[in-house]
Protein backbone atom coordinates (compact mmCIF):
# COMPACT_ATOMS: atom_id res chain seq x y z
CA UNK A 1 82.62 111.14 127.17
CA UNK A 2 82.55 108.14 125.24
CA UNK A 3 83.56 104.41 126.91
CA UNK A 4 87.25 104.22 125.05
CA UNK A 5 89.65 101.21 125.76
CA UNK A 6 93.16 103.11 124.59
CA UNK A 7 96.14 100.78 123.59
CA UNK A 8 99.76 101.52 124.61
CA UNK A 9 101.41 104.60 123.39
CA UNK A 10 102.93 103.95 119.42
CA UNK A 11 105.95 106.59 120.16
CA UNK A 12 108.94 107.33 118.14
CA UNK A 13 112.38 109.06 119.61
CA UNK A 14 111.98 112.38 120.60
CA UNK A 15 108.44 112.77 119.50
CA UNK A 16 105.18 112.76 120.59
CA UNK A 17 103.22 109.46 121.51
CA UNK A 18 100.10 108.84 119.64
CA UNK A 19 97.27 106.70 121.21
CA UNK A 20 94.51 104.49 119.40
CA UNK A 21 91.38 103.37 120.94
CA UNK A 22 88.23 101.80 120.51
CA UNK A 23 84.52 102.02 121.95
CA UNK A 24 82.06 99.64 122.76
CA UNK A 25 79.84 100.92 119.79
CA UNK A 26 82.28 100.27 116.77
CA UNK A 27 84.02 103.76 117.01
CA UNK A 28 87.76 104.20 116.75
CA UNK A 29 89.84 106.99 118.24
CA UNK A 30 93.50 108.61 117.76
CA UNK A 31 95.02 111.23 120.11
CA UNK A 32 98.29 112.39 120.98
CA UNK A 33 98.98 110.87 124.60
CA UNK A 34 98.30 112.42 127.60
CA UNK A 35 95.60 114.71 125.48
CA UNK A 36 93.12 111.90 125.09
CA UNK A 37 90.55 114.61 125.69
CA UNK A 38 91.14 115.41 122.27
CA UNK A 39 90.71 112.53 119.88
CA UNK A 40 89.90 112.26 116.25
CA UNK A 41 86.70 109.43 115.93
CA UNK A 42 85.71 107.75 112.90
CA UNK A 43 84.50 103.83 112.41
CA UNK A 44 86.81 100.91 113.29
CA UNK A 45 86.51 100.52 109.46
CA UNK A 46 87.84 104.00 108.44
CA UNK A 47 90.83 102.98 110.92
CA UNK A 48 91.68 99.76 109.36
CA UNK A 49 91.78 101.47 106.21
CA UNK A 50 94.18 104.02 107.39
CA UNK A 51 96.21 101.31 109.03
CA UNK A 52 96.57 99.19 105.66
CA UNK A 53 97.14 102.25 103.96
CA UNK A 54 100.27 103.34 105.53
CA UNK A 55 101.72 100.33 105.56
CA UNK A 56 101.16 99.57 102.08
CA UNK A 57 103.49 103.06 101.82
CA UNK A 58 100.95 105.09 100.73
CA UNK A 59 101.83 107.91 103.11
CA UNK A 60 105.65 107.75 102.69
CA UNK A 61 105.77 110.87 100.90
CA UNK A 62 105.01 112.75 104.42
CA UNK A 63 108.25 111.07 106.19
């Protein structure tokens, strides 16, 4: 399993807690907490785009 340094929970009332992490090697990771056996991976990059992304409302249509 890969080195990951996971940051607090991001949890909302009621639902489940989501987790993001990062690895020595420039990898970024996303699981639901408590199931960080099971994380999505992609580039810090592709993260930071995802990050911007929503906040610039682009993924309002799914709330």
């Amino acid at each position: 399993m890969p080195e990951i340094t996971w940051e607090d929970p991001f949890c909302a009332e009621g639902n489940n807690c989501f987790r993001i992490g990062t690895d020595p090697h420039g990898n970024a990771y996303i699981a639901i907490a408590g199931q960080e056996d099971h994380y999505l991976t992609d580039t810090r990059e592709a993260l930071r785009t995802l990050i911007r992304d929503i906040k610039s409302g682009k993924a309002d249509h799914l709330l």
